[in-house]
Protein backbone atom coordinates (compact mmCIF):
# COMPACT_ATOMS: atom_id res chain seq x y z
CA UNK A 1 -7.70 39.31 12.26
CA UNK A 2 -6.03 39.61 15.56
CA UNK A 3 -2.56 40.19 16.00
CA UNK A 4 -2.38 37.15 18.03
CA UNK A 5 -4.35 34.67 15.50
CA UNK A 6 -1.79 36.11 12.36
CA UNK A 7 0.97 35.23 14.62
CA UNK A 8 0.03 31.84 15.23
CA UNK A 9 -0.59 31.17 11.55
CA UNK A 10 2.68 32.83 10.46
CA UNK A 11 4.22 30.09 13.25
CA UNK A 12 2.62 27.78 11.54
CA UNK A 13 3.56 28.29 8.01
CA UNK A 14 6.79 28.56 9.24
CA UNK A 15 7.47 25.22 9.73
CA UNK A 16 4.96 23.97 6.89
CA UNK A 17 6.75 22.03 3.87
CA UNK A 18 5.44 23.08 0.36
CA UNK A 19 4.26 26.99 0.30
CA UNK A 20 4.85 27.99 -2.75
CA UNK A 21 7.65 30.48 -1.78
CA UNK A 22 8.54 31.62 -5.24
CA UNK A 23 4.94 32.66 -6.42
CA UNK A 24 4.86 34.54 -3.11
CA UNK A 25 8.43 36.11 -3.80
CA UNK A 26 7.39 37.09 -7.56
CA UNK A 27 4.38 38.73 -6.11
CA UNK A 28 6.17 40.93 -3.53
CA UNK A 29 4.38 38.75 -0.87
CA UNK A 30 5.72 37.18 2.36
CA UNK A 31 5.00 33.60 2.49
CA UNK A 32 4.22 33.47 5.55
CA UNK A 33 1.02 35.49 5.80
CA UNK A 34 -2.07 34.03 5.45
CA UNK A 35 -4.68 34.72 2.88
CA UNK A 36 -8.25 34.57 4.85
CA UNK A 37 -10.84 36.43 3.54
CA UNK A 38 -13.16 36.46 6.66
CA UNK A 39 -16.12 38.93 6.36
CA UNK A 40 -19.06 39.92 8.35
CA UNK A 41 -19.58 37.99 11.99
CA UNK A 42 -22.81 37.44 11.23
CA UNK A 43 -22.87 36.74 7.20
CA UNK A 44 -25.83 34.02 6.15
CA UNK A 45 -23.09 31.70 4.17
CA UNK A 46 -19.46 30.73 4.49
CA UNK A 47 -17.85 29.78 1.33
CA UNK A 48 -15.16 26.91 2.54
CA UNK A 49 -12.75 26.29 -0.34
CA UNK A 50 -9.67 24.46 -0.71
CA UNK A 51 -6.40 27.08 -0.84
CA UNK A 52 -5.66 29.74 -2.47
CA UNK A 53 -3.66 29.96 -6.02
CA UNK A 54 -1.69 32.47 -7.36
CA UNK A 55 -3.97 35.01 -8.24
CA UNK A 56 -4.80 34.87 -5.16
CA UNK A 57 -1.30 35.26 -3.66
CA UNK A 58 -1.01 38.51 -6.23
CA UNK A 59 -4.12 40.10 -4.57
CA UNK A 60 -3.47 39.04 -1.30
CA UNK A 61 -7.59 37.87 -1.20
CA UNK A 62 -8.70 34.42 -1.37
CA UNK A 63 -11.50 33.30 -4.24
CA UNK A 64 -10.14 35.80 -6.96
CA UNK A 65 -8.65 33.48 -9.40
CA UNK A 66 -10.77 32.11 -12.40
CA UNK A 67 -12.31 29.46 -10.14
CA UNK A 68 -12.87 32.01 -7.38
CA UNK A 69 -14.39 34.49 -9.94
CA UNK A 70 -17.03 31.81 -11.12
CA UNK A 71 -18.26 31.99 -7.47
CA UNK A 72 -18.20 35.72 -7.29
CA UNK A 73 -19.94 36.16 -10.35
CA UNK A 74 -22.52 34.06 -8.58
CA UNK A 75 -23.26 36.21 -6.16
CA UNK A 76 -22.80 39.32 -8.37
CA UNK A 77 -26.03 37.64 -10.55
CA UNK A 78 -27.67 36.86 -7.36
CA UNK A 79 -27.72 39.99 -5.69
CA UNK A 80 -28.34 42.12 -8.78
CA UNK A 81 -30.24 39.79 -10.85
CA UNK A 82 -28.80 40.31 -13.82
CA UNK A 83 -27.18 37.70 -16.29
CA UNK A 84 -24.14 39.79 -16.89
CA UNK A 85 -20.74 39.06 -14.90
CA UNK A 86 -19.39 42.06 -12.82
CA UNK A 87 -18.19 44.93 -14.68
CA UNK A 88 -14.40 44.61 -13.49
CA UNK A 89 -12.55 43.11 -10.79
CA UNK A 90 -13.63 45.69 -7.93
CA UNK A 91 -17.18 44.46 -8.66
CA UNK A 92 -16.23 40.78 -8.09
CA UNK A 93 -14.50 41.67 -4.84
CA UNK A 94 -17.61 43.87 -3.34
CA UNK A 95 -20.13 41.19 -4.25
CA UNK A 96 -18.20 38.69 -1.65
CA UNK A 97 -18.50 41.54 0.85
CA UNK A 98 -21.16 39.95 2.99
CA UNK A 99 -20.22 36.03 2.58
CA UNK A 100 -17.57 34.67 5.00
CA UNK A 101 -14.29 33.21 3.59
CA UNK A 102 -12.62 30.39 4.32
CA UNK A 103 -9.95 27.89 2.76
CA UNK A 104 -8.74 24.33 4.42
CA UNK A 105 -5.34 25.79 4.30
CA UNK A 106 -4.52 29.48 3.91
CA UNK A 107 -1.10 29.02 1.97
CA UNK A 108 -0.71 28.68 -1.24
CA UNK A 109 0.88 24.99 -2.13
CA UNK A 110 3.66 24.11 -5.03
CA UNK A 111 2.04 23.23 -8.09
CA UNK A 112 -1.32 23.49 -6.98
CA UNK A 113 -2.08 20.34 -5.62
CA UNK A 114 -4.15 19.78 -2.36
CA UNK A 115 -2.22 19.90 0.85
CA UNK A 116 -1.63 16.64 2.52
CA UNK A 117 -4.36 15.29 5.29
CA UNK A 118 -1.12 15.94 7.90
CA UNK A 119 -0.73 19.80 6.76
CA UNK A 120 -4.77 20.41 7.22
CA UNK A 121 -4.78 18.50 10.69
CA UNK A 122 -2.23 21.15 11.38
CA UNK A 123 -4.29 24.38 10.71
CA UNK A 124 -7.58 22.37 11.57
CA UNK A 125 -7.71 24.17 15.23
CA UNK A 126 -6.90 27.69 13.98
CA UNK A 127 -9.60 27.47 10.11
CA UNK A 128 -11.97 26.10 13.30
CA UNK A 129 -11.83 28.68 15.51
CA UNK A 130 -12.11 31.44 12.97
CA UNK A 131 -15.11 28.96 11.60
CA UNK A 132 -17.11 28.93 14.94
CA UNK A 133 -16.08 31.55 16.85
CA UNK A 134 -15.21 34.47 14.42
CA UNK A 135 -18.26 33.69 12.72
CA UNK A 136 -21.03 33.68 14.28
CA UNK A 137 -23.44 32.23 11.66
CA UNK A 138 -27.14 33.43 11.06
CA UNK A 139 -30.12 33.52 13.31
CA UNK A 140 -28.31 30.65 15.15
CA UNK A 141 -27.22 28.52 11.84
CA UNK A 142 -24.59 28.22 10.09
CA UNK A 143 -24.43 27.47 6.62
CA UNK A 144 -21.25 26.41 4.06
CA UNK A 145 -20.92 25.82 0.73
CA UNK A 146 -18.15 23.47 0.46
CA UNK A 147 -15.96 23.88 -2.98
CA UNK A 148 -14.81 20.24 -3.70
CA UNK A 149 -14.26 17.13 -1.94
CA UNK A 150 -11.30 18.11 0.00
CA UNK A 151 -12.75 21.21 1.57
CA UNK A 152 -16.26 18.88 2.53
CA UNK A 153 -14.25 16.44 4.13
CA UNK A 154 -12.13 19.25 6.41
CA UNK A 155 -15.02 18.62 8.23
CA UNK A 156 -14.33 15.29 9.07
CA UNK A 157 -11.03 16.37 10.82
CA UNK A 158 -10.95 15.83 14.88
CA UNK A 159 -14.48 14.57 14.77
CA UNK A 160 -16.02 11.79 16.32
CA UNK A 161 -16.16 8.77 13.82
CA UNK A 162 -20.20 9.10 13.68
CA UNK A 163 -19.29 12.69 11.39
CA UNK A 164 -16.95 10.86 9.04
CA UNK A 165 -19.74 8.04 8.32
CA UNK A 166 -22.53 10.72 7.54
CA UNK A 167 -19.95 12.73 5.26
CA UNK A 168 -18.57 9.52 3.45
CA UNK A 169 -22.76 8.63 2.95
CA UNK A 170 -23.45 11.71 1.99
CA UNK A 171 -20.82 12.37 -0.63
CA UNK A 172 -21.78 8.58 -2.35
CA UNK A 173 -25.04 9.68 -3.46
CA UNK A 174 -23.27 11.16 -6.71
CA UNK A 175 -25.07 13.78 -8.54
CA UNK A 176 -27.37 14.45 -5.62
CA UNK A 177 -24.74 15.72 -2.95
CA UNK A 178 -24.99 18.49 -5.05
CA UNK A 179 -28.57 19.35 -4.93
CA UNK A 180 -28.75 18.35 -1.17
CA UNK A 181 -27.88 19.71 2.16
CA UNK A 182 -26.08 17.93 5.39
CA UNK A 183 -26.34 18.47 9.04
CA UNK A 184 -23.34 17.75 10.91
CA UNK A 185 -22.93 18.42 14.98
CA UNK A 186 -19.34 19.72 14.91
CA UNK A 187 -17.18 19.93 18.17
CA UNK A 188 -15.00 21.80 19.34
CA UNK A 189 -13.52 21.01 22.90
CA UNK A 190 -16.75 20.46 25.09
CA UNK A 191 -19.02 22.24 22.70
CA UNK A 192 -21.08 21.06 19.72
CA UNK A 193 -22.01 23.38 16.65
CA UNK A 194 -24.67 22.92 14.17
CA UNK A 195 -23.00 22.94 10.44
CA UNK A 196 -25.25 22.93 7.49
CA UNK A 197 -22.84 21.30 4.69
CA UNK A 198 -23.82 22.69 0.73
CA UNK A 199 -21.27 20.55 -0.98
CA UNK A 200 -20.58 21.97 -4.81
CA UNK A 201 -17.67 20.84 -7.12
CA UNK A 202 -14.01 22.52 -6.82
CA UNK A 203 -14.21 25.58 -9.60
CA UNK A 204 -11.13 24.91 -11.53
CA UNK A 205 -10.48 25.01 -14.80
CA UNK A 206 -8.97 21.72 -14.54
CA UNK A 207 -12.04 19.86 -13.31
CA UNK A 208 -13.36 19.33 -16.50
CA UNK A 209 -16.33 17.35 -15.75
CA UNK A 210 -17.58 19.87 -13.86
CA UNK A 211 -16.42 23.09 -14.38
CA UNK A 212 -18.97 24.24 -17.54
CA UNK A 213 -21.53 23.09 -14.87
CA UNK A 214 -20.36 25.05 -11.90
CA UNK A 215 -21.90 28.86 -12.68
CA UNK A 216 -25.41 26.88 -13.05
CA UNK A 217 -25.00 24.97 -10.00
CA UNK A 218 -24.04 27.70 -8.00
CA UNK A 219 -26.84 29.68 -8.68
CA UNK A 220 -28.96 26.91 -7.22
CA UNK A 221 -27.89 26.62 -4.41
CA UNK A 222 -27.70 30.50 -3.37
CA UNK A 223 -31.36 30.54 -4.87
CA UNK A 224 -32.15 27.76 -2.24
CA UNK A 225 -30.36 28.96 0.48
CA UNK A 226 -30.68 33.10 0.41
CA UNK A 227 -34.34 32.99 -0.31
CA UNK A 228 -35.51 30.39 2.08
């Protein structure tokens, strides 16, 4: 990242109510950096996920906790086609190697809960710029697998109201978000982006209707999506 786009986040998380200082401090972390996993400009998928916890905050890389892991193992399974997680934790990092990472907000909040609508208006400009413009997408698409409601809806934020509508009508079908794909045209300043949405269920441990379901889920849609 930049020098200039750390700065600005740092800036921002500054003034941000809520980072959980303490699990940075017991880490040996400052607070104020932000934990983006990025990854190649022109990577086939963006995995868009909600913000990071403290495993996360111990590693200093986002999508490592067990949530995160579920989704590595993933694409571990996918790219070697085996059935067996990764050997260790270095194997779980490489297999994210050429997916680009994103949360809502890069900061880690008290207690886990999701950052207020106010907080991810605040980031929105900088997640969207490193979401259009540091990636580049694939063969002129770009393609996210959103973790959870509150990552699908980020892209909602500072859109015109025809985007919320499609997002709120997609997201009602139930089941079947999950199976399905979205196209949203999403702007930025006097230019208009192509965003195909892959909405799967936050990976936590507490989201117990769906968490036993996730690995199997997840597998679909990279089946779908990488072999297209």
């Amino acid at each position: 990242m930049p020098p200039a786009q750390r700065t600005a986040f740092r800036q921002l998380a500054e003034h941000t109510a809520g980072i959980d200082r303490d699990a940075y401090a017991a880490c040996g972390r400052d607070w104020r950096d932000p934990i983006i996993g990025l990854g190649p400009r022109d990577a086939r998928l963006c995995i868009f996920g909600r913000d990071p916890g403290r495993t996360e905050v111990e590693h200093a890389l986002p999508f490592v906790g067990k949530g995160g892991q579920l989704v590595r193992a993933a694409l571990y399974r996918q790219q070697h086609g085996a059935d067996a997680p990764p050997p260790d934790f270095d194997a779980s990092v490489a297999a994210g190697r050429e997916v680009f990472w994103l949360n809502t907000v890069p900061c880690k909040p008290v207690g886990n809960r999701a950052w207020s609508m106010a907080v991810k208006r605040r980031f929105q400009p900088l997640m969207a710029d490193l979401l259009l413009n540091t990636w580049q997408g694939h063969d002129g698409g770009r393609t996210v697998i959103a973790l959870g409601r509150e990552a699908f809806f980020w892209f909602g934020i500072a859109q015109p109201a025809g985007v919320g509508a499609a997002l709120d009508a997609f997201w009602a079908q139930g089941d079947a978000r999950y199976r399905h794909t979205l196209r949203i045209d999403y702007r930025a300043g006097d230019k208009a982006y192509t965003i195909t949405l892959a909405p799967l269920p936050h990976p936590s441990p507490a989201n117990a209707v769906w968490f036993t379901r996730f690995a199997g889920l997840m597998d679909e849609r990279l089946r779908l999506l990488l072999n297209s």
